[in-house]
C-alpha atoms as a PDB file:
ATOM      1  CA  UNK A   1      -8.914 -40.260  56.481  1.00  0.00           C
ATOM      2  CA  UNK A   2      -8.131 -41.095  59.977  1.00  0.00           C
ATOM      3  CA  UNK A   3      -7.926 -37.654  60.923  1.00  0.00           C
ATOM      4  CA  UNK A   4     -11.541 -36.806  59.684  1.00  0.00           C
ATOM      5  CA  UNK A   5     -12.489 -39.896  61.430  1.00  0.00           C
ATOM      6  CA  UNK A   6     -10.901 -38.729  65.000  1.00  0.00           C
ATOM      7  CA  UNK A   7     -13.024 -35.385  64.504  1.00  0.00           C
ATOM      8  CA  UNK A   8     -16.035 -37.004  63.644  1.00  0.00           C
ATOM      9  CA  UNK A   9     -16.134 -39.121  66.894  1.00  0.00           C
ATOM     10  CA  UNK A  10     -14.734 -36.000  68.492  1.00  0.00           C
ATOM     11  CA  UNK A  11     -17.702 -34.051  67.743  1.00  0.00           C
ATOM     12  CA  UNK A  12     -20.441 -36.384  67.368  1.00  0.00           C
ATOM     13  CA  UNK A  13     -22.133 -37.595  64.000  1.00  0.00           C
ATOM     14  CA  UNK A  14     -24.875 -35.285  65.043  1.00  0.00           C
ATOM     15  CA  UNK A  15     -23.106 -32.348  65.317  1.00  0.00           C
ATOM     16  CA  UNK A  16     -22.053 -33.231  62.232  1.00  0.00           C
ATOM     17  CA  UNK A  17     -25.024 -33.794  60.611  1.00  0.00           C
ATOM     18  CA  UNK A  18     -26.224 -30.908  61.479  1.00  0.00           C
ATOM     19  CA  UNK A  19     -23.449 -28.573  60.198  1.00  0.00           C
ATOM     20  CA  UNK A  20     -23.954 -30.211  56.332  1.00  0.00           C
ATOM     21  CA  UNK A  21     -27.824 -30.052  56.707  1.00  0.00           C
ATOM     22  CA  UNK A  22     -27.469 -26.181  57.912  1.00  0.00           C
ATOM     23  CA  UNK A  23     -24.713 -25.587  55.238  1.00  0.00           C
ATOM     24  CA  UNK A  24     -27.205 -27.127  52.186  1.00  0.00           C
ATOM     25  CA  UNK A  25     -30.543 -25.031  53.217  1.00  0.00           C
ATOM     26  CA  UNK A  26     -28.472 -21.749  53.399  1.00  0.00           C
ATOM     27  CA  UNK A  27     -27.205 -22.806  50.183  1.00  0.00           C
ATOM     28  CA  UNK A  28     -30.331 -23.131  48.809  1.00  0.00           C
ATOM     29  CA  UNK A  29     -32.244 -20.334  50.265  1.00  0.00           C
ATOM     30  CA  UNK A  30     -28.831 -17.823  49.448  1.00  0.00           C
ATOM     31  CA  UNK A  31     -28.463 -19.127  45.798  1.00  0.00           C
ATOM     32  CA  UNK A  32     -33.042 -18.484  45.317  1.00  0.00           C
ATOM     33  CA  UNK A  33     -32.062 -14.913  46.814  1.00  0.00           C
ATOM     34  CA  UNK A  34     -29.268 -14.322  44.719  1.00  0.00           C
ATOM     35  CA  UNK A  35     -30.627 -15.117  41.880  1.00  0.00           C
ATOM     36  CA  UNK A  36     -34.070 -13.761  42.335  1.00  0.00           C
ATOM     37  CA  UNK A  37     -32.378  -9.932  42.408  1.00  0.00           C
ATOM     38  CA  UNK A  38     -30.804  -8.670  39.275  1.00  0.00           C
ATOM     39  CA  UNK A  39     -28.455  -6.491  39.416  1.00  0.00           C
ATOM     40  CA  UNK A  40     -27.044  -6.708  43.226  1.00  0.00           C
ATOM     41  CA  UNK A  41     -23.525  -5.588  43.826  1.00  0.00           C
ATOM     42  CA  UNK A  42     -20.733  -7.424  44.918  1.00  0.00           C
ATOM     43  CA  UNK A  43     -21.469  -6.696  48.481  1.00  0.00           C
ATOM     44  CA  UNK A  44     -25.517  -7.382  48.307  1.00  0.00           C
ATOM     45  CA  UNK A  45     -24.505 -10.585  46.969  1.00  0.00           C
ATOM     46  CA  UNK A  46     -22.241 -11.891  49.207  1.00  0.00           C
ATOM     47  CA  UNK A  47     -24.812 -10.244  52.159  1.00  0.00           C
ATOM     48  CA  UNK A  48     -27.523 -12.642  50.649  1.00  0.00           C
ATOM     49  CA  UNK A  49     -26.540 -15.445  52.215  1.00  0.00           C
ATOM     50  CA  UNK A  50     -27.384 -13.549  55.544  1.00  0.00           C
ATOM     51  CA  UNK A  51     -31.037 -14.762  54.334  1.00  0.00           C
ATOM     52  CA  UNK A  52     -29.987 -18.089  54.571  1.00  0.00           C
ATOM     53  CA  UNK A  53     -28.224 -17.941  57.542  1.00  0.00           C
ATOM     54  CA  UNK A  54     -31.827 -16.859  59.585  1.00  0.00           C
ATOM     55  CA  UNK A  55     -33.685 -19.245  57.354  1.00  0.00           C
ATOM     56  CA  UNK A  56     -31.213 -21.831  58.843  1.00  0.00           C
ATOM     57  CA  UNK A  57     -31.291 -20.293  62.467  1.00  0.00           C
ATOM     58  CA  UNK A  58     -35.274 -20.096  62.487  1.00  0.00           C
ATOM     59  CA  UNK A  59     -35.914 -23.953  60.912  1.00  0.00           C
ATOM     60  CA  UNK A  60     -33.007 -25.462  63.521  1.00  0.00           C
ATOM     61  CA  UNK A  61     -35.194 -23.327  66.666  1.00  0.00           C
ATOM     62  CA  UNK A  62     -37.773 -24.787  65.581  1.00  0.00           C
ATOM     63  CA  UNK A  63     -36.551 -28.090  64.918  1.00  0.00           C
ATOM     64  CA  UNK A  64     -35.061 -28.250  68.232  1.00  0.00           C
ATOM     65  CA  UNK A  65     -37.762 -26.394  70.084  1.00  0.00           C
ATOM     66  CA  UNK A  66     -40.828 -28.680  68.521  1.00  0.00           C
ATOM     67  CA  UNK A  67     -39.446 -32.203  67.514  1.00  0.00           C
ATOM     68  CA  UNK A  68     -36.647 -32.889  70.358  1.00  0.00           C
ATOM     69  CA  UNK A  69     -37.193 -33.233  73.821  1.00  0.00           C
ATOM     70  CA  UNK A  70     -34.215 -31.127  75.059  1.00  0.00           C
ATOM     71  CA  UNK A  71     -33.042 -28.582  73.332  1.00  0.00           C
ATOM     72  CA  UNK A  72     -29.561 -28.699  71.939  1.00  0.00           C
ATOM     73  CA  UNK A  73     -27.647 -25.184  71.477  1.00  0.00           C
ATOM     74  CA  UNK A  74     -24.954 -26.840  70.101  1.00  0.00           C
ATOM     75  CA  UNK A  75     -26.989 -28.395  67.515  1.00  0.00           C
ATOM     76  CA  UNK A  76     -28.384 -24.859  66.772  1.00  0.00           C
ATOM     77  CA  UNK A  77     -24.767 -24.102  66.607  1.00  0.00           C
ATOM     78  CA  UNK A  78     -23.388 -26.196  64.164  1.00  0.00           C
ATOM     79  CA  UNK A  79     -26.710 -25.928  61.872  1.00  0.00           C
ATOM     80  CA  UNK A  80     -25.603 -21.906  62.124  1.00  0.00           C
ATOM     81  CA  UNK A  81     -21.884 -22.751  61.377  1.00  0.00           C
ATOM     82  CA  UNK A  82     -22.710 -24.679  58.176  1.00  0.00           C
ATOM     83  CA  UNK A  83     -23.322 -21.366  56.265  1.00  0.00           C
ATOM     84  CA  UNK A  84     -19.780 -20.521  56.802  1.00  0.00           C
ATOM     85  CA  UNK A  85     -18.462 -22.347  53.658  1.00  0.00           C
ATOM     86  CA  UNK A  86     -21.429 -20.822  51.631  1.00  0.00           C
ATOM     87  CA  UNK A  87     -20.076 -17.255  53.014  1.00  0.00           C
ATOM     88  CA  UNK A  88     -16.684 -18.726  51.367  1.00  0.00           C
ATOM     89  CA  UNK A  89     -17.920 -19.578  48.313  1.00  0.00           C
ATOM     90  CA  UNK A  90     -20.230 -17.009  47.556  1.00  0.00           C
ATOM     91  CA  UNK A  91     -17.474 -14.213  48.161  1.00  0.00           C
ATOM     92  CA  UNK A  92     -15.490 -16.258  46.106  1.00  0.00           C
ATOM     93  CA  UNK A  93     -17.560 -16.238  43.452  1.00  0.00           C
ATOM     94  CA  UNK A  94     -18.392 -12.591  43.352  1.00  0.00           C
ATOM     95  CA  UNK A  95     -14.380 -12.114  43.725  1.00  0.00           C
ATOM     96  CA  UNK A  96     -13.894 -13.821  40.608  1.00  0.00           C
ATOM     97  CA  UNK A  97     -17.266 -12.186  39.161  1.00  0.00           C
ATOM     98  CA  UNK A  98     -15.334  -8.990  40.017  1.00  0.00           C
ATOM     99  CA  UNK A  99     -12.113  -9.516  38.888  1.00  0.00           C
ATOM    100  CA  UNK A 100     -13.510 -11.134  35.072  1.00  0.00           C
ATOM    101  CA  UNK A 101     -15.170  -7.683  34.500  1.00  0.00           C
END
């Protein structure tokens, strides 16, 4: 626990912040996409969550652009970094997807 709290200071709770926010709307945008195809291959699928990663990139430039008064890069950043673990776990799902047939 002391660990994750050394990183969090490192970093900055907004940094943070902004890497779960980015990581749960290309979740949810990914996971609509996915599921609104039938029938995508193992490689479509897992290339879905590209659609969340722009949703994410377009919503933080905008966020950043309209509501703050500097713009942050590194918050843009770490919004854009959050869809990493959804890369992770979507592949990983369609691995296993794969691998059950």
């Amino acid at each position: 626990m002391k660990s994750l709290d050394n990183l969090i200071s490192k970093v900055g709770n907004d940094k943070v912040l902004h890497f779960l926010g980015g990581g749960f709307i290309c979740s949810l945008v990914s996971f609509v996409a996915i599921l609104q195809e039938h029938g995508m291959t193992p490689w479509q699928q897992v290339s879905a969550v590209l659609i969340g990663t722009i949703a994410v990139f377009i919503l933080s430039l905008m966020k950043e652009v309209l509501a703050d008064d500097k713009t942050d890069w590194y918050d843009i950043l770490a919004s854009v970094l959050g869809c990493i673990p959804v890369f992770a776990s979507v592949g990983l799902g369609t691995w296993f997807n794969v691998l059950s047939l």
